[in-house]
PDB file of N, CA and C in Angstrom:
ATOM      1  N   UNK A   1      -3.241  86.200 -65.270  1.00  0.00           N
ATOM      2  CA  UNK A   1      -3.016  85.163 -66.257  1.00  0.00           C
ATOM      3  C   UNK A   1      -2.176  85.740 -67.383  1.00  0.00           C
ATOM      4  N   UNK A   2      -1.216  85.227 -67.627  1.00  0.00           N
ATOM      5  CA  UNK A   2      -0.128  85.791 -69.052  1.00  0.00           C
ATOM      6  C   UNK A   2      -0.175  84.338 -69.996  1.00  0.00           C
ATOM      7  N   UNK A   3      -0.619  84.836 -71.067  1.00  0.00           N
ATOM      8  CA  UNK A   3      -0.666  84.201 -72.012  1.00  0.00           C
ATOM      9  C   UNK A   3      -1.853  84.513 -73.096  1.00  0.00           C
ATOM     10  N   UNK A   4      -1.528  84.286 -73.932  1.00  0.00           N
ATOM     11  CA  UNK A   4      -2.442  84.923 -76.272  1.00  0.00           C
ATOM     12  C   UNK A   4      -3.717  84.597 -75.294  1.00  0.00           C
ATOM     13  N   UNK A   5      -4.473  85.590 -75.783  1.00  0.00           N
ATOM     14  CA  UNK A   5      -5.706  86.492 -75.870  1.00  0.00           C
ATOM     15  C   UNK A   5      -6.887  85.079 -76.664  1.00  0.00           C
ATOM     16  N   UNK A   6      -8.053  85.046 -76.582  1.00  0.00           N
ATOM     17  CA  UNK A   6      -9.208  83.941 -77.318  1.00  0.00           C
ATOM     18  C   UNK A   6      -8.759  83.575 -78.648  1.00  0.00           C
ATOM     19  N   UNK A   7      -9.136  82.895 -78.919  1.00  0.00           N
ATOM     20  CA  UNK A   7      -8.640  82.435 -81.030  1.00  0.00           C
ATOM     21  C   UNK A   7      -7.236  82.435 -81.131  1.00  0.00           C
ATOM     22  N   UNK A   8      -6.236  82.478 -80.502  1.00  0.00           N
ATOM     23  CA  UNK A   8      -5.040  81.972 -80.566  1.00  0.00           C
ATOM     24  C   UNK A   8      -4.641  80.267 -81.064  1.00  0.00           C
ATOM     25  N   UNK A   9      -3.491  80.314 -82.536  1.00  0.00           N
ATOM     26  CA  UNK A   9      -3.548  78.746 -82.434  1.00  0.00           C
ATOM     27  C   UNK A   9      -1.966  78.420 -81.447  1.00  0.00           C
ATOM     28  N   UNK A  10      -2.783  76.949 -81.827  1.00  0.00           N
ATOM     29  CA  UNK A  10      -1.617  75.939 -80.523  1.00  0.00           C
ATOM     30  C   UNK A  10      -1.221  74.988 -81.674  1.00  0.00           C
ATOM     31  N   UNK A  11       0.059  75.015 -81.883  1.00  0.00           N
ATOM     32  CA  UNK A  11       0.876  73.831 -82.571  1.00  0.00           C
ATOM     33  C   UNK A  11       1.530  73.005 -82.359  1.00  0.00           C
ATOM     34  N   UNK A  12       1.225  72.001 -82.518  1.00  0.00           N
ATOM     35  CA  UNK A  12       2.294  70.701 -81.770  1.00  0.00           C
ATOM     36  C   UNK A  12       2.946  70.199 -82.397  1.00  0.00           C
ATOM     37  N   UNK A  13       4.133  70.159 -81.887  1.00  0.00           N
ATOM     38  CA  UNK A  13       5.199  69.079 -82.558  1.00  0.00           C
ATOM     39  C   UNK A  13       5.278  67.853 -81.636  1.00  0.00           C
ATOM     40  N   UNK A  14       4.764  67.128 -83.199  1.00  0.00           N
ATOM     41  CA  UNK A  14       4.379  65.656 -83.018  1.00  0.00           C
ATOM     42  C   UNK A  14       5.767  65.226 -82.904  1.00  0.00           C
ATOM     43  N   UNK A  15       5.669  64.082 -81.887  1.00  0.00           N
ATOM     44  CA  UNK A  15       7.434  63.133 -81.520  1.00  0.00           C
ATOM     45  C   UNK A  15       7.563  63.197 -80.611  1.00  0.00           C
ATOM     46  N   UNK A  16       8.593  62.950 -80.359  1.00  0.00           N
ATOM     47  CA  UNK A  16       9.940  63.510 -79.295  1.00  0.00           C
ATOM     48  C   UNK A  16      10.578  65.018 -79.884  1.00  0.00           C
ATOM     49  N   UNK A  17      10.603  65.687 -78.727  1.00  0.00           N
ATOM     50  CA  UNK A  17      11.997  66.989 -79.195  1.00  0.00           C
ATOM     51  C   UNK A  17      13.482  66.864 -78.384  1.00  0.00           C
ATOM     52  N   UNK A  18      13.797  67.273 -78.167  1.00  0.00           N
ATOM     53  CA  UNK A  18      15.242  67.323 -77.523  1.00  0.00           C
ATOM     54  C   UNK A  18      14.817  68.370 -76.405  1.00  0.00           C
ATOM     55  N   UNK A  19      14.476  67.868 -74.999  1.00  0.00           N
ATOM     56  CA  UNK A  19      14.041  69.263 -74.603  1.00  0.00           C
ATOM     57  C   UNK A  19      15.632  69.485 -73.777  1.00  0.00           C
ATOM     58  N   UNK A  20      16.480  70.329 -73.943  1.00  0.00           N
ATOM     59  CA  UNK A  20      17.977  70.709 -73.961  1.00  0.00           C
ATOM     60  C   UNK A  20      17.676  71.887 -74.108  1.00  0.00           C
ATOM     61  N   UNK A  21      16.532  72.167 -75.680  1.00  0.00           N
ATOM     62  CA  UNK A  21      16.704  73.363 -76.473  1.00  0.00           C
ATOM     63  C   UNK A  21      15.787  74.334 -75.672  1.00  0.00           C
ATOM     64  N   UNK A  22      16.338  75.574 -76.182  1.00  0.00           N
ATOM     65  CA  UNK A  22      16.096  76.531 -74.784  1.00  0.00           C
ATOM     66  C   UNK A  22      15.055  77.296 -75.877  1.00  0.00           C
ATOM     67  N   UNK A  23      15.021  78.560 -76.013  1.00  0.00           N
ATOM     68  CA  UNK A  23      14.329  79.851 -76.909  1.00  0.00           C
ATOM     69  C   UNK A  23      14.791  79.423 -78.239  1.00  0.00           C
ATOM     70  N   UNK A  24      15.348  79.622 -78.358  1.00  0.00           N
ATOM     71  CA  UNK A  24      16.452  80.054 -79.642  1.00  0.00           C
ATOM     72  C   UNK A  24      16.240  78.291 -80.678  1.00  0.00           C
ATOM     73  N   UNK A  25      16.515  77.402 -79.872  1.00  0.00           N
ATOM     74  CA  UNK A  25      16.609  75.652 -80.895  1.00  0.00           C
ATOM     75  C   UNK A  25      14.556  75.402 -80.933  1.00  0.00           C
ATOM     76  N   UNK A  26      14.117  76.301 -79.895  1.00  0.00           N
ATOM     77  CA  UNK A  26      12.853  75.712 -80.505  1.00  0.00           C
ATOM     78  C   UNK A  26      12.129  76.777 -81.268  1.00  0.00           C
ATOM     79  N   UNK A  27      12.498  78.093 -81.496  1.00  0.00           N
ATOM     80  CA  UNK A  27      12.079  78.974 -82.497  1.00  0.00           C
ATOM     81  C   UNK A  27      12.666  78.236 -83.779  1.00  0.00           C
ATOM     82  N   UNK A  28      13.561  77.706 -84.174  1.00  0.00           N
ATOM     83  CA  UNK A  28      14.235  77.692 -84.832  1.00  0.00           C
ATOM     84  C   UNK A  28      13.405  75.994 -85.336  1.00  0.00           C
ATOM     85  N   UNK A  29      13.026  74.962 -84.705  1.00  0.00           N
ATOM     86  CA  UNK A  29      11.879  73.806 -84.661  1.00  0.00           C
ATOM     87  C   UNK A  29      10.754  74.425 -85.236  1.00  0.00           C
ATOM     88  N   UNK A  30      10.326  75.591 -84.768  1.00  0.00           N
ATOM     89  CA  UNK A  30       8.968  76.215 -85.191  1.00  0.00           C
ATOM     90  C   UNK A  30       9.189  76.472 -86.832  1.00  0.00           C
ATOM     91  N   UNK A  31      10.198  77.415 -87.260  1.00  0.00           N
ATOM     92  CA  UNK A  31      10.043  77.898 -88.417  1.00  0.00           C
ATOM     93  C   UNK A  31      10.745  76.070 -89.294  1.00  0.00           C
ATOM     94  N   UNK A  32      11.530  75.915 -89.130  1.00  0.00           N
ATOM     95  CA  UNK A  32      11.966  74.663 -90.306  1.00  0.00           C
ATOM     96  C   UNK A  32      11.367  73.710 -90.131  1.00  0.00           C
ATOM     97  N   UNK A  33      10.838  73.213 -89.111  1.00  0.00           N
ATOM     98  CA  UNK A  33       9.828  71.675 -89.383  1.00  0.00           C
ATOM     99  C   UNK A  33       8.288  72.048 -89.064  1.00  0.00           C
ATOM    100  N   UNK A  34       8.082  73.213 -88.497  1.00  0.00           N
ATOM    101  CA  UNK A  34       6.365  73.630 -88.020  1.00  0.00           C
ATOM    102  C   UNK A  34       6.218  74.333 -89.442  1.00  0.00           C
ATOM    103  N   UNK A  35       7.098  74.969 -89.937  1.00  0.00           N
ATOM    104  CA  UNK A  35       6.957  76.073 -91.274  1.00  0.00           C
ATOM    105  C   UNK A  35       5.870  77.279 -91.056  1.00  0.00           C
ATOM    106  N   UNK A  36       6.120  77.735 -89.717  1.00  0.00           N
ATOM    107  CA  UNK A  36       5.641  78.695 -89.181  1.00  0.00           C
ATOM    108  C   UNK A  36       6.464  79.565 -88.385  1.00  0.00           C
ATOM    109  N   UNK A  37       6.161  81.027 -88.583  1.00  0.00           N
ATOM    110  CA  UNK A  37       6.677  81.772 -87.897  1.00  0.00           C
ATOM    111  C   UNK A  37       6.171  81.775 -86.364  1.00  0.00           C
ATOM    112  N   UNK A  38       7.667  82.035 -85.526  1.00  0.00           N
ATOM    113  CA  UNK A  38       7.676  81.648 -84.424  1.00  0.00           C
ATOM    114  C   UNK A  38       7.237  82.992 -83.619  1.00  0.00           C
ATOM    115  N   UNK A  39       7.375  84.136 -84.510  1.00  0.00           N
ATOM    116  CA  UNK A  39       7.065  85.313 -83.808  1.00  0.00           C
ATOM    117  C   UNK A  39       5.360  86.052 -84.208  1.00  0.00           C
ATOM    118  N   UNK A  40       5.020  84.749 -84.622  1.00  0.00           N
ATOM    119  CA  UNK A  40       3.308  85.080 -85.010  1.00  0.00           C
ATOM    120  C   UNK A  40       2.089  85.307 -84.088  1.00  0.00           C
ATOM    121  N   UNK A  41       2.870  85.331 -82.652  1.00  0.00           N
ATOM    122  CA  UNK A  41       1.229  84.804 -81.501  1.00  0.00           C
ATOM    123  C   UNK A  41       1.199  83.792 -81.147  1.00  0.00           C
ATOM    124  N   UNK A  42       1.462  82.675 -81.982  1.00  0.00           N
ATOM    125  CA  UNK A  42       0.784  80.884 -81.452  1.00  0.00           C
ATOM    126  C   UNK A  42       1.727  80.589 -80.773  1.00  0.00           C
ATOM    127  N   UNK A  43       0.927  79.769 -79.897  1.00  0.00           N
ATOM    128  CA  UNK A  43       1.779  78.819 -79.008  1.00  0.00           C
ATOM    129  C   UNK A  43       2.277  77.759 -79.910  1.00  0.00           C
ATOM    130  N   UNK A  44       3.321  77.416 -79.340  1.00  0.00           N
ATOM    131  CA  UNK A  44       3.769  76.417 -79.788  1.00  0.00           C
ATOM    132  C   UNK A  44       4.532  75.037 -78.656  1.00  0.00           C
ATOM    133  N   UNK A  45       3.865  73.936 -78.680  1.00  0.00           N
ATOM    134  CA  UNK A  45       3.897  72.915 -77.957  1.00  0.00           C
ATOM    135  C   UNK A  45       4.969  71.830 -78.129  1.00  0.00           C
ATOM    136  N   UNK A  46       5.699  71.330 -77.201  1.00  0.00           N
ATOM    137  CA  UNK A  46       6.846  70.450 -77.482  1.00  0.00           C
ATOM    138  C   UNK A  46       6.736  70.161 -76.242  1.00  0.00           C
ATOM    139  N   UNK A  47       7.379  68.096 -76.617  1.00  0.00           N
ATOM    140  CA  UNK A  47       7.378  67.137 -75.149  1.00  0.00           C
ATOM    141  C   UNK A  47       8.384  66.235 -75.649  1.00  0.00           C
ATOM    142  N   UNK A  48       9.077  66.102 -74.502  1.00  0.00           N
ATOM    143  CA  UNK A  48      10.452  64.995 -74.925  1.00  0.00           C
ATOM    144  C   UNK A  48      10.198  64.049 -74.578  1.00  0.00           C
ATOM    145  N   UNK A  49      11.011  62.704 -75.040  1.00  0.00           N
ATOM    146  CA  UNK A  49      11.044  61.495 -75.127  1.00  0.00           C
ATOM    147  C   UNK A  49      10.054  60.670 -73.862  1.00  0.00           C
ATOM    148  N   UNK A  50      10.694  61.438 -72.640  1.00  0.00           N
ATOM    149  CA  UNK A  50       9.638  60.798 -71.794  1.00  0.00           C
ATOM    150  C   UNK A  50       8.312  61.295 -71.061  1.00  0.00           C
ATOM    151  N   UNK A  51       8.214  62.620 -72.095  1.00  0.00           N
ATOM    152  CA  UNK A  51       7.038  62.476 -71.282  1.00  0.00           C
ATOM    153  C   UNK A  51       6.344  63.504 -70.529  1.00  0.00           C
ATOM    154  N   UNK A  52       7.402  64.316 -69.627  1.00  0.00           N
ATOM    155  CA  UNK A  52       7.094  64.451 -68.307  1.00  0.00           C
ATOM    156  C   UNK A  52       7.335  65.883 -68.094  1.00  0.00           C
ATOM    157  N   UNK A  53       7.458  66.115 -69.268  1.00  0.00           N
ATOM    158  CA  UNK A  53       8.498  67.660 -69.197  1.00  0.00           C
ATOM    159  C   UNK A  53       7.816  68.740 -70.577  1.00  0.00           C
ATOM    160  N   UNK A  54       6.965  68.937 -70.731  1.00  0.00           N
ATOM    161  CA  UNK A  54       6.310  70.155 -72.077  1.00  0.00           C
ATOM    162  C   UNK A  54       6.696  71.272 -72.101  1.00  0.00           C
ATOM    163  N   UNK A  55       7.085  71.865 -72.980  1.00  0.00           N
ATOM    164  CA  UNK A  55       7.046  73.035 -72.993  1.00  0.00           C
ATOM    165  C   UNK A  55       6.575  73.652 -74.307  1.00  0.00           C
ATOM    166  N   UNK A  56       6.576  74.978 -73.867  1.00  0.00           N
ATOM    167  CA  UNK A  56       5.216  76.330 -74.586  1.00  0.00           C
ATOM    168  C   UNK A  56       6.012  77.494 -75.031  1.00  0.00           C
ATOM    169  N   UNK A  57       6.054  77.688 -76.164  1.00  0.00           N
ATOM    170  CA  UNK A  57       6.841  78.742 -76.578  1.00  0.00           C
ATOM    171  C   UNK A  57       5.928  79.481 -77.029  1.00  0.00           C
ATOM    172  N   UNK A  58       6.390  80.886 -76.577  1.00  0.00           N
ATOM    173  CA  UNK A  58       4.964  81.547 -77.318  1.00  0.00           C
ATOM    174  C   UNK A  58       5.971  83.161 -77.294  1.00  0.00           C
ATOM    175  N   UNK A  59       5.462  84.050 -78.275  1.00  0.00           N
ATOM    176  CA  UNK A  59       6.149  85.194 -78.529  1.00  0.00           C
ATOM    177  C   UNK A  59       5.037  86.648 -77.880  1.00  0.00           C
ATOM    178  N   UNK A  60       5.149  87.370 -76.379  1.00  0.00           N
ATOM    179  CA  UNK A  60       3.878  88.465 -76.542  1.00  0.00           C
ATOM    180  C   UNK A  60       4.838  89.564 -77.260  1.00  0.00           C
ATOM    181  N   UNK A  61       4.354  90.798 -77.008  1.00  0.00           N
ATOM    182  CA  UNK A  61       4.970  91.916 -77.988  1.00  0.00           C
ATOM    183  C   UNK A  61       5.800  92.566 -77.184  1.00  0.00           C
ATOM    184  N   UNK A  62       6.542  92.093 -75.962  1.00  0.00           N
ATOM    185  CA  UNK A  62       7.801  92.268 -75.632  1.00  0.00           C
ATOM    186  C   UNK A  62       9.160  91.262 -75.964  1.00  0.00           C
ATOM    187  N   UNK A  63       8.494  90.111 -76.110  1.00  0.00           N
ATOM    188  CA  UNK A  63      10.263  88.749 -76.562  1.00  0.00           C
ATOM    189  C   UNK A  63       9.061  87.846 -76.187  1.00  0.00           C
ATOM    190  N   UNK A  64      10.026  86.796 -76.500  1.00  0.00           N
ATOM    191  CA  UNK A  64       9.914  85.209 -76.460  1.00  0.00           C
ATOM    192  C   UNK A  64       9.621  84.803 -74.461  1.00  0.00           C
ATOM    193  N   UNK A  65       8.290  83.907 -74.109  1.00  0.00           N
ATOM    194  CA  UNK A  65       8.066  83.423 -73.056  1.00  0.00           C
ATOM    195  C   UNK A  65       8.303  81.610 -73.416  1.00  0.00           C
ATOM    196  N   UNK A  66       8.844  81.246 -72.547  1.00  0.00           N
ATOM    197  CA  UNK A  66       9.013  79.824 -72.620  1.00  0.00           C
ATOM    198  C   UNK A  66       8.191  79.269 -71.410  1.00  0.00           C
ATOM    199  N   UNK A  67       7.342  78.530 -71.361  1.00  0.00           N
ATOM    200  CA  UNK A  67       7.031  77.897 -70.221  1.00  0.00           C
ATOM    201  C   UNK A  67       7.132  76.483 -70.506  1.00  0.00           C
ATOM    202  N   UNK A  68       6.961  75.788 -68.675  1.00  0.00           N
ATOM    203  CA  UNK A  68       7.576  74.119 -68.912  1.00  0.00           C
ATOM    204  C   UNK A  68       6.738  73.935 -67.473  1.00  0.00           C
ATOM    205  N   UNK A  69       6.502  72.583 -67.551  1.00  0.00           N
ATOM    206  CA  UNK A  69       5.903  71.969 -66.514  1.00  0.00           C
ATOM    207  C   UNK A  69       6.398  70.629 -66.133  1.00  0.00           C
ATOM    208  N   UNK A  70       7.270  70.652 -65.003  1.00  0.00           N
ATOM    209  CA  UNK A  70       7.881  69.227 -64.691  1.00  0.00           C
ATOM    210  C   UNK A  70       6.648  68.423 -63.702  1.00  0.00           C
ATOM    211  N   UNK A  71       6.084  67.626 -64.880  1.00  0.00           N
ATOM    212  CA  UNK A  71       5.338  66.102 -64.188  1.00  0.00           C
ATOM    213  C   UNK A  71       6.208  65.473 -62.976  1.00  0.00           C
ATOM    214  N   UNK A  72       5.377  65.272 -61.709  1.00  0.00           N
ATOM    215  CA  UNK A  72       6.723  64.290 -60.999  1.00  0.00           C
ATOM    216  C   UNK A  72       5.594  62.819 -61.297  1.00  0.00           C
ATOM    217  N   UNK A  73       4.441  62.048 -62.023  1.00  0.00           N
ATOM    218  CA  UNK A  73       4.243  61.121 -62.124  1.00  0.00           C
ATOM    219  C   UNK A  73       3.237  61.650 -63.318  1.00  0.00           C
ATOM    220  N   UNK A  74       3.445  60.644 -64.208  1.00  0.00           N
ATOM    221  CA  UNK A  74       2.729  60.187 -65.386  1.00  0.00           C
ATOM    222  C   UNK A  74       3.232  61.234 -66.645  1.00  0.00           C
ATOM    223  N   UNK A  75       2.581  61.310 -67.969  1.00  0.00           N
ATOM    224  CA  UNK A  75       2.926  61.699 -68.467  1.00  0.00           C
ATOM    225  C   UNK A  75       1.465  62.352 -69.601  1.00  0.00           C
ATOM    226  N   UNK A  76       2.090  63.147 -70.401  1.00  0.00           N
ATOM    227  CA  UNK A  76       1.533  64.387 -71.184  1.00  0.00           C
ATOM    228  C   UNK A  76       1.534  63.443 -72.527  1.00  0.00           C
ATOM    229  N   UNK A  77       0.161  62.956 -72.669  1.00  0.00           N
ATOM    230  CA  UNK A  77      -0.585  62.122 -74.166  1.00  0.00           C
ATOM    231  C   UNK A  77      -0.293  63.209 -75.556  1.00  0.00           C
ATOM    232  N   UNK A  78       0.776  62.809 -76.080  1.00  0.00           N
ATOM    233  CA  UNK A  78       0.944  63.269 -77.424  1.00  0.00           C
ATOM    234  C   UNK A  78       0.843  62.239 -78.760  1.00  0.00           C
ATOM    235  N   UNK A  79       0.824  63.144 -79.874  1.00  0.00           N
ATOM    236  CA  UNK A  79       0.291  62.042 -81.120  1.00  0.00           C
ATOM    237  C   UNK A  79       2.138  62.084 -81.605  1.00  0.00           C
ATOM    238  N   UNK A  80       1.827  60.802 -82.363  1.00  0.00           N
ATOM    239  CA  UNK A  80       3.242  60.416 -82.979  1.00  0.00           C
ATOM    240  C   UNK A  80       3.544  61.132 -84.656  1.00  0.00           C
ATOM    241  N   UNK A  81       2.869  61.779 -84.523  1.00  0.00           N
ATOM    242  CA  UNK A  81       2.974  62.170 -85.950  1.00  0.00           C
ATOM    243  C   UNK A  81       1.901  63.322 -86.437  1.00  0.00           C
TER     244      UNK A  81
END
């Protein structure tokens, strides 16, 4: 299993994101609209417009891991705000 150790937080960005953005546009989501550092441990959670597609940015103490999970039916319940 790879992924933060017990008591790790999880942050979500509430909305839509642009999922386009690779490492780099959603570190960059984390620190100016999360107002958190992106290289702190936490996961950090993002889902685009439709739905179907999340992804997990998270930093271990070698670089940046991105993970994503393509839904092929239904979709991933996020808050609007």
């Amino acid at each position: 299993m790879i992924g933060p150790g017990t008591g790790g937080r999880v942050y979500l960005a509430c909305g839509a994101t642009d999922m386009r953005k690779g490492i780099a546009g959603l570190s960059a989501l984390a620190q100016d609209v999360l107002r958190r550092k992106p290289a702190s441990g936490a996961v950090f959670a993002f889902r685009g417009r439709k739905g179907d597609w999340p992804k997990l940015l998270y930093r271990n103490g070698q670089g940046f891991c991105l993970y994503y999970k393509v839904r092929e039916r239904g979709r991933v319940p996020w808050p609007n705000t």
